[in-house]
Protein backbone atom coordinates (compact mmCIF):
# COMPACT_ATOMS: atom_id res chain seq x y z
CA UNK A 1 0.00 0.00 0.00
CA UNK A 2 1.37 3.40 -0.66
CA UNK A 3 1.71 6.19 1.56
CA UNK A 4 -0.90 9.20 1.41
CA UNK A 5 0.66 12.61 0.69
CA UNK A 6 -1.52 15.26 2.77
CA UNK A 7 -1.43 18.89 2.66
CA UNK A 8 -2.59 20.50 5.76
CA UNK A 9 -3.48 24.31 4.83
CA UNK A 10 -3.44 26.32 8.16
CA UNK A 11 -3.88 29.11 9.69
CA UNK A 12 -5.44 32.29 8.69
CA UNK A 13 -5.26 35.41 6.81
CA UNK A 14 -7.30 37.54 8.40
CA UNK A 15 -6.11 37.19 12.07
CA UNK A 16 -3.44 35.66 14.75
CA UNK A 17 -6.34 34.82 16.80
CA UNK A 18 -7.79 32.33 13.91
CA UNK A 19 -4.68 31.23 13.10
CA UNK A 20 -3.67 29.98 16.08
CA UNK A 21 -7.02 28.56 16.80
CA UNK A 22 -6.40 26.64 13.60
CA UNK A 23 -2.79 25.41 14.27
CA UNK A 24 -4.06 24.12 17.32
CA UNK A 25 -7.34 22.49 15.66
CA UNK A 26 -4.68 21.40 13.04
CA UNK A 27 -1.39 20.21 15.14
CA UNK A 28 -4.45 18.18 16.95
CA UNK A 29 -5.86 16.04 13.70
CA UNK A 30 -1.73 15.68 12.79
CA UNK A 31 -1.27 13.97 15.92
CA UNK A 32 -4.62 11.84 16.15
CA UNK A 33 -3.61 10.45 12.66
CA UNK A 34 0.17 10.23 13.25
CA UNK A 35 0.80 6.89 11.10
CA UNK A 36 4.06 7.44 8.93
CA UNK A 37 3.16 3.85 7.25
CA UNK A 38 -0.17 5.55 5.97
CA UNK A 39 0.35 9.17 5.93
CA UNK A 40 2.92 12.16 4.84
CA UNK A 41 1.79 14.97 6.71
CA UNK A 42 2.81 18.50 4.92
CA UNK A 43 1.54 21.71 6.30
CA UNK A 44 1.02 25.06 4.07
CA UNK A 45 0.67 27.99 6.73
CA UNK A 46 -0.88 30.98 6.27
CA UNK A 47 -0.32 34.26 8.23
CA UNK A 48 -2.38 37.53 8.30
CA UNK A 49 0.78 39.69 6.25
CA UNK A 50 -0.74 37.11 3.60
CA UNK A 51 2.49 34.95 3.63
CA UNK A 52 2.90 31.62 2.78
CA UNK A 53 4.95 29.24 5.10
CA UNK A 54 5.96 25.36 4.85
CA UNK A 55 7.39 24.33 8.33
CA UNK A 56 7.98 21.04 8.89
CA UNK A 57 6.12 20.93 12.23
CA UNK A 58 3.34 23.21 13.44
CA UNK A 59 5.21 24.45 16.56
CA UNK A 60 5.70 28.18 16.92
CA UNK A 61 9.37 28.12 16.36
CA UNK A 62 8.75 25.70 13.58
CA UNK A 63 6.31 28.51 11.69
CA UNK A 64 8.67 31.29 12.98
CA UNK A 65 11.38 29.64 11.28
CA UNK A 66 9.73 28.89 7.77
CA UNK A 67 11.18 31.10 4.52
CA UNK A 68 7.70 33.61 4.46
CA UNK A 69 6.45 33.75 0.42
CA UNK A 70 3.95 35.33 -1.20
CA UNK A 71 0.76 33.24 -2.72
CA UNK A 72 2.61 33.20 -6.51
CA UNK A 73 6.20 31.68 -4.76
CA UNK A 74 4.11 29.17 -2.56
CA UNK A 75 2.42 28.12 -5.80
């Protein structure tokens, strides 16, 4: 059986407040479905500046440390 690729889109652009409501909803589901022989987990993270980010983990210092790009770069 091969291994699901899943894109996690996260956070939000209009607010910190909904975007960390929705890492936490998010770094939640990651961890209730944690199964490396099933799943790849990737996470596309969106801040209110608009900016793209694609940290490996959705821990603050994981999003803090992400290269920031705008919606054309991300694509």
């Amino acid at each position: 059986m091969s291994v699901l690729r899943i894109l996690h889109l996260v956070g939000s652009a209009d607010n910190d407040f909904y975007g960390d409501l929705s890492r936490l909803y998010a770094q939640d589901c990651i961890a209730a479905t944690a199964n490396p022989s099933l799943y790849e987990f990737h996470i596309a993270y969106i801040t209110p500046d608009r900016q793209w980010r694609f940290p490996p983990s959705l821990s603050k210092e994981d999003i803090a440390a992400a290269k920031p790009m705008s919606l054309s770069e991300a694509v």
